[in-house]
N, C-alpha and C. Protein backbone atom coordinates (compact mmCIF):
# COMPACT_ATOMS: atom_id res chain seq x y z
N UNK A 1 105.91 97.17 116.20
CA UNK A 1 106.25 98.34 116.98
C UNK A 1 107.52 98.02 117.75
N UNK A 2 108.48 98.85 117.77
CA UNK A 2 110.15 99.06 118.78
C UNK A 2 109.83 100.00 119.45
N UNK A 3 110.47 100.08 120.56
CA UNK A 3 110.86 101.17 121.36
C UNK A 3 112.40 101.61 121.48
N UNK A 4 112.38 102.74 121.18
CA UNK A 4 113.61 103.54 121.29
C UNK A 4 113.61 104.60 122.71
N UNK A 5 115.17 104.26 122.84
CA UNK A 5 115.22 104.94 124.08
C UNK A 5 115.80 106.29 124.21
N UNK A 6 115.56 107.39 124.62
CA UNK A 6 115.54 108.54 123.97
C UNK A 6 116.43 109.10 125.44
N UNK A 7 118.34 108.68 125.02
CA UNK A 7 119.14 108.40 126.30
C UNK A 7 119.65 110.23 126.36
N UNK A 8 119.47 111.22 125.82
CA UNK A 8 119.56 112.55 125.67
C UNK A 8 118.79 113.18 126.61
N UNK A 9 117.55 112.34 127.11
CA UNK A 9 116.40 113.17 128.00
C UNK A 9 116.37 112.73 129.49
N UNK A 10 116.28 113.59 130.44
CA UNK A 10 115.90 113.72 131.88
C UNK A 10 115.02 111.87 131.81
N UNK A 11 115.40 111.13 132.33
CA UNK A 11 114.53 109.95 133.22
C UNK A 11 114.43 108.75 131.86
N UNK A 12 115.21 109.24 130.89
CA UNK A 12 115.59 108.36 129.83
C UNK A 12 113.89 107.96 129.20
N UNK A 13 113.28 108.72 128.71
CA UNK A 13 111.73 108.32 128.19
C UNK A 13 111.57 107.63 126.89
N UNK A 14 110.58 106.62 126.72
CA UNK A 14 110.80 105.52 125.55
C UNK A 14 110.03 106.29 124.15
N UNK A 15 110.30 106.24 123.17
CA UNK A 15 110.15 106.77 122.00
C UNK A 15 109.40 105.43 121.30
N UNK A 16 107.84 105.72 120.80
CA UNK A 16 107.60 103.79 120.17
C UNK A 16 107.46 104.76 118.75
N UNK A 17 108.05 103.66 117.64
CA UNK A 17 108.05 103.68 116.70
C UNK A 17 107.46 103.02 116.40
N UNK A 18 106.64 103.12 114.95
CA UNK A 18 106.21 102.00 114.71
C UNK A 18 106.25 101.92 113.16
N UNK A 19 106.55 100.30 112.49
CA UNK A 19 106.99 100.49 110.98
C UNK A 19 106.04 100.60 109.99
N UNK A 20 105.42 101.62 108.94
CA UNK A 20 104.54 101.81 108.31
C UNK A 20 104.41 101.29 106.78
N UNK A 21 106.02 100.80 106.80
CA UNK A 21 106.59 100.46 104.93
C UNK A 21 105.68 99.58 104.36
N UNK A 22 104.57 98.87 104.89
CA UNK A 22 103.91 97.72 104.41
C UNK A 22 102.22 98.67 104.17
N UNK A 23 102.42 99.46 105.16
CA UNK A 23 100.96 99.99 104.82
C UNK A 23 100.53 100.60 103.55
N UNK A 24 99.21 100.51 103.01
CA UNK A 24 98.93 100.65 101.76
C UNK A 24 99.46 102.66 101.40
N UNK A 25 99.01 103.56 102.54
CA UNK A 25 99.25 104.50 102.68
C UNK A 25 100.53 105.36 102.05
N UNK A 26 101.92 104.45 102.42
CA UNK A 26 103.27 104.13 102.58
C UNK A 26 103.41 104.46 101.22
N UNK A 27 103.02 103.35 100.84
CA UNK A 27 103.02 102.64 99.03
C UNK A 27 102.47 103.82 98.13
N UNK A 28 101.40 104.32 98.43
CA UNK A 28 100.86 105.66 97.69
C UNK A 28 101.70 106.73 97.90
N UNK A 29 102.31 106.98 99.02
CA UNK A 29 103.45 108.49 99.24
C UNK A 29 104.17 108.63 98.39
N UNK A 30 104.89 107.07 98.75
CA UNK A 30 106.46 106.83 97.58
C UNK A 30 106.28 107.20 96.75
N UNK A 31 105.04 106.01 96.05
CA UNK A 31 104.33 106.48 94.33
C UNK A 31 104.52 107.69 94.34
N UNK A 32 103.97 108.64 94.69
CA UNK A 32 103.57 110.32 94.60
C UNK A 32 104.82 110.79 94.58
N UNK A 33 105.92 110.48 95.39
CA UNK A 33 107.35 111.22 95.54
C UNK A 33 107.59 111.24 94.37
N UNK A 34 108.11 109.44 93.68
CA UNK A 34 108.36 109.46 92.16
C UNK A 34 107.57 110.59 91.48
N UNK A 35 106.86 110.44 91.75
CA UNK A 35 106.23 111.43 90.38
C UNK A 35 106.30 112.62 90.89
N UNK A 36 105.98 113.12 91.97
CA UNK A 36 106.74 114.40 92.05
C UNK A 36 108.07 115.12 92.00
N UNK A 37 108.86 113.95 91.98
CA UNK A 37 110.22 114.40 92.06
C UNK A 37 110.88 114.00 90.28
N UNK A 38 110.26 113.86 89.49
CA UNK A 38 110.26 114.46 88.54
C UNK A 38 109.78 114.90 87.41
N UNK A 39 108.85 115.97 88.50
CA UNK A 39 108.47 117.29 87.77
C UNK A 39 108.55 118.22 88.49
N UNK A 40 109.31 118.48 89.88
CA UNK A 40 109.40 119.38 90.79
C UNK A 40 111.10 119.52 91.06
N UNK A 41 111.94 120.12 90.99
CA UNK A 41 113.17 120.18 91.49
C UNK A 41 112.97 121.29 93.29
N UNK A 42 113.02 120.62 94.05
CA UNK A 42 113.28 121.48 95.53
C UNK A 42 115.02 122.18 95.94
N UNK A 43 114.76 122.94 96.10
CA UNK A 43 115.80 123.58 96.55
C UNK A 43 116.19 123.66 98.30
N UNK A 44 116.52 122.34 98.50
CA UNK A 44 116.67 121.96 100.21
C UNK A 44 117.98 122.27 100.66
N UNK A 45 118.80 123.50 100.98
CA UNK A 45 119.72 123.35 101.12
C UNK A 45 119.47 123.32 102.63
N UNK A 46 118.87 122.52 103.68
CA UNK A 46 118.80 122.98 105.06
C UNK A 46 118.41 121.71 105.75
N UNK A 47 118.43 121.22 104.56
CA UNK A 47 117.71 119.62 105.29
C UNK A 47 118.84 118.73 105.99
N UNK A 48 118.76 117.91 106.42
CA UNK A 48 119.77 116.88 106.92
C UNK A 48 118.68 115.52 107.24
N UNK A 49 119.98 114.26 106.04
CA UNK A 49 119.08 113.00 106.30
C UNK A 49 119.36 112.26 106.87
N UNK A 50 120.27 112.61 107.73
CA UNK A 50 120.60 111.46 108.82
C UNK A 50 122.31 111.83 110.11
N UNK A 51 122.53 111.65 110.74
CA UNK A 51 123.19 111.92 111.86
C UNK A 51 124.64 111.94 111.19
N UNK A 52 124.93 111.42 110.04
CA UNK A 52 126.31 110.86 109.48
C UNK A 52 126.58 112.51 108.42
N UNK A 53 125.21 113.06 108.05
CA UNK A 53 125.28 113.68 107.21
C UNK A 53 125.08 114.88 108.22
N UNK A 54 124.37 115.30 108.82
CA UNK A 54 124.89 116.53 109.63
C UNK A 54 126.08 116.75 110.21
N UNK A 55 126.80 115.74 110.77
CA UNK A 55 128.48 116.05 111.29
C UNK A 55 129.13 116.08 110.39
N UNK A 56 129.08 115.47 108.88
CA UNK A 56 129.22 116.03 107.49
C UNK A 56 129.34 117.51 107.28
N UNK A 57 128.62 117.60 107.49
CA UNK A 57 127.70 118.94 107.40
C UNK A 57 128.25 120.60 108.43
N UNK A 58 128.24 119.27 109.86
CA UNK A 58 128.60 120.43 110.57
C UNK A 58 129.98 120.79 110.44
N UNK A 59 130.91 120.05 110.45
CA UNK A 59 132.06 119.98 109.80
C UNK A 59 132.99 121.00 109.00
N UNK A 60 131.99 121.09 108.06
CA UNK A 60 132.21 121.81 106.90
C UNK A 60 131.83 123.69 107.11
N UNK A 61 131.14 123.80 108.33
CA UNK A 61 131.18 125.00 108.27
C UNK A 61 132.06 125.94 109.25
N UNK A 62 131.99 127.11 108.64
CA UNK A 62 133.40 128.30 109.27
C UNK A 62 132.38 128.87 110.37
N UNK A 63 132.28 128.38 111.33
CA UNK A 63 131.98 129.65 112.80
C UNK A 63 133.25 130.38 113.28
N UNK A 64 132.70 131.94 113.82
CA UNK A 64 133.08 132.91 114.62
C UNK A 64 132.59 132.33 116.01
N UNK A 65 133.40 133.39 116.43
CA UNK A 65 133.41 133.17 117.90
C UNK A 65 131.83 133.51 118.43
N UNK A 66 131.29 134.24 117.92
CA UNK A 66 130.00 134.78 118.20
C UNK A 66 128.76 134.37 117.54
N UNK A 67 129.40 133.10 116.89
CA UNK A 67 128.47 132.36 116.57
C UNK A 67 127.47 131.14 117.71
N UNK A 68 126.39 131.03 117.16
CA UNK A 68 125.82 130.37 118.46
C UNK A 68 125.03 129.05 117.22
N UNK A 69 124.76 127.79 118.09
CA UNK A 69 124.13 126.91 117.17
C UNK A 69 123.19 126.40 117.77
N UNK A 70 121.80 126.59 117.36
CA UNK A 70 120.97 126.42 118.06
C UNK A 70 119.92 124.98 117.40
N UNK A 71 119.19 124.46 118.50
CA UNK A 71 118.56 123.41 117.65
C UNK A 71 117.30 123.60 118.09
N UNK A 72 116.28 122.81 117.40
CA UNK A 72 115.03 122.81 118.11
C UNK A 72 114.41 121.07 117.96
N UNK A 73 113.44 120.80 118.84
CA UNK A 73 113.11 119.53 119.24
C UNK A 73 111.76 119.89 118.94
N UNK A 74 111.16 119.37 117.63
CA UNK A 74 110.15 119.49 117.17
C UNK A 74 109.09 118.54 117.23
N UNK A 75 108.11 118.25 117.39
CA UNK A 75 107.07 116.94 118.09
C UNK A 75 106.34 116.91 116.97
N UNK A 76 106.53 115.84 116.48
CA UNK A 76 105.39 115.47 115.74
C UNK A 76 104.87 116.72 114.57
N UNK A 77 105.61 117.21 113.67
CA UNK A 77 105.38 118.26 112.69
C UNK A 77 104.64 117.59 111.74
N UNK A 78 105.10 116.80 111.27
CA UNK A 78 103.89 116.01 110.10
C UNK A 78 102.62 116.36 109.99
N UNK A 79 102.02 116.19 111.37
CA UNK A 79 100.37 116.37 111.89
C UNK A 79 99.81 117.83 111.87
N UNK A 80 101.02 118.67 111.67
CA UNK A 80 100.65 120.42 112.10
C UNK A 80 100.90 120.96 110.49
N UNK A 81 101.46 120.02 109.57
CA UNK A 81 101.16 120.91 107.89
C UNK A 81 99.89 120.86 107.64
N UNK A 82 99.59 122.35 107.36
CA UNK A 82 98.49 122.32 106.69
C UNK A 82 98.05 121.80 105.20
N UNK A 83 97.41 121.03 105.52
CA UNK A 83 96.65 120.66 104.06
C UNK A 83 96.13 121.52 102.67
N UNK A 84 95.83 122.17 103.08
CA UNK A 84 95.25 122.59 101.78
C UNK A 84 96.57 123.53 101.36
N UNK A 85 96.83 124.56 102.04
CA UNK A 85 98.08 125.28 102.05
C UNK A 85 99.37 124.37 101.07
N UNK A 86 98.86 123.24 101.28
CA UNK A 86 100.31 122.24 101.12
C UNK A 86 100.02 122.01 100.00
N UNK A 87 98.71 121.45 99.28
CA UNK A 87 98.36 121.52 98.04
C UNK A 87 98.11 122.13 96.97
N UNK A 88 97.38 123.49 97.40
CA UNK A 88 97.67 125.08 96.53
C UNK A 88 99.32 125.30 96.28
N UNK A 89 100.29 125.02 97.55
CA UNK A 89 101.64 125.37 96.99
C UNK A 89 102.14 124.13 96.00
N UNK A 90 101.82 122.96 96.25
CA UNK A 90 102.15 121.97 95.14
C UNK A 90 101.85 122.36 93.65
N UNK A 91 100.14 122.66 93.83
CA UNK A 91 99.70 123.18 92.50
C UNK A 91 100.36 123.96 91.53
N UNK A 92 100.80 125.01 92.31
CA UNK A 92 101.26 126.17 91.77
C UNK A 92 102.63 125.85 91.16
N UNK A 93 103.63 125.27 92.26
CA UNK A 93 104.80 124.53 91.61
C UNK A 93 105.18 123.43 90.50
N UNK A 94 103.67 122.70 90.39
CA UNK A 94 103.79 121.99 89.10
C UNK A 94 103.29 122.83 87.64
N UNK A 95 102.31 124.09 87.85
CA UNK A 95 101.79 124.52 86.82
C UNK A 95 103.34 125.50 86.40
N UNK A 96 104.03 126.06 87.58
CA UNK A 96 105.60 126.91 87.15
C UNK A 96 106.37 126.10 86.65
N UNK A 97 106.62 124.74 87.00
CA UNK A 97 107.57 123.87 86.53
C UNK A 97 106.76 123.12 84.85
N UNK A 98 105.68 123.67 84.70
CA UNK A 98 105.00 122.94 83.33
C UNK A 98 105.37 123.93 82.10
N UNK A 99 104.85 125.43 82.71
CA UNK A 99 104.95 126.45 82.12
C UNK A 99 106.93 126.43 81.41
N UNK A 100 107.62 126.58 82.48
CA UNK A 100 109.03 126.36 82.38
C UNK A 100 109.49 125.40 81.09
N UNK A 101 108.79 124.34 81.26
CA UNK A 101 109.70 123.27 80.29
C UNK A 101 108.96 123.44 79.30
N UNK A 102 107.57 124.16 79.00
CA UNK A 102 107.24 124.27 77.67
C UNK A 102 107.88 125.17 77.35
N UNK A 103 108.81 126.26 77.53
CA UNK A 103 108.92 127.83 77.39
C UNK A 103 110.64 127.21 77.14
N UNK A 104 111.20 125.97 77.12
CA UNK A 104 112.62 126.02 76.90
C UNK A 104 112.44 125.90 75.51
């Protein structure tokens, strides 16, 4: 476990991380990514993977004057996807993406 210091916030509050890459858990996700990632193509145009790639990012776009950029500070989202929801939409996306490549 590290602590990160989270120097953006009122009274500077510590952020603990802690590293999971060894846990057996970890090891099963990855597995699953591979294999989901190819038989699923996502269409993420909204994501950002890291701080180098959003000023990338931000960079690149044309604001108006009346444009506003807003962010949000999200806690812990991982814990609030729903499960089953998450798996019916998986389902469905591998049986469209099965259907698809038999039908080329």
């Amino acid at each position: 476990m590290k602590a990160q210091l989270k120097l953006h916030k009122h009274n500077i509050p510590i952020r603990l991380v802690i590293n999971n890459m060894n846990a057996p858990t970890y090891k099963i996700a990855k597995h699953l990514e591979g294999i989901l990632n190819k038989h699923l193509t996502l269409n993420n145009h909204y994501n950002v993977n890291n701080s180098t790639n959003l000023v990338t990012d931000l960079t690149k776009l044309k604001l108006k004057q009346n444009h506003k950029l807003l962010t949000y500070d999200i806690k812990d989202l991982h814990v609030n996807i729903p499960t089953d929801e998450t798996l019916t939409i998986t389902k469905s996306m591998l049986l469209n993406s099965n259907d698809t490549q038999h039908n080329r």
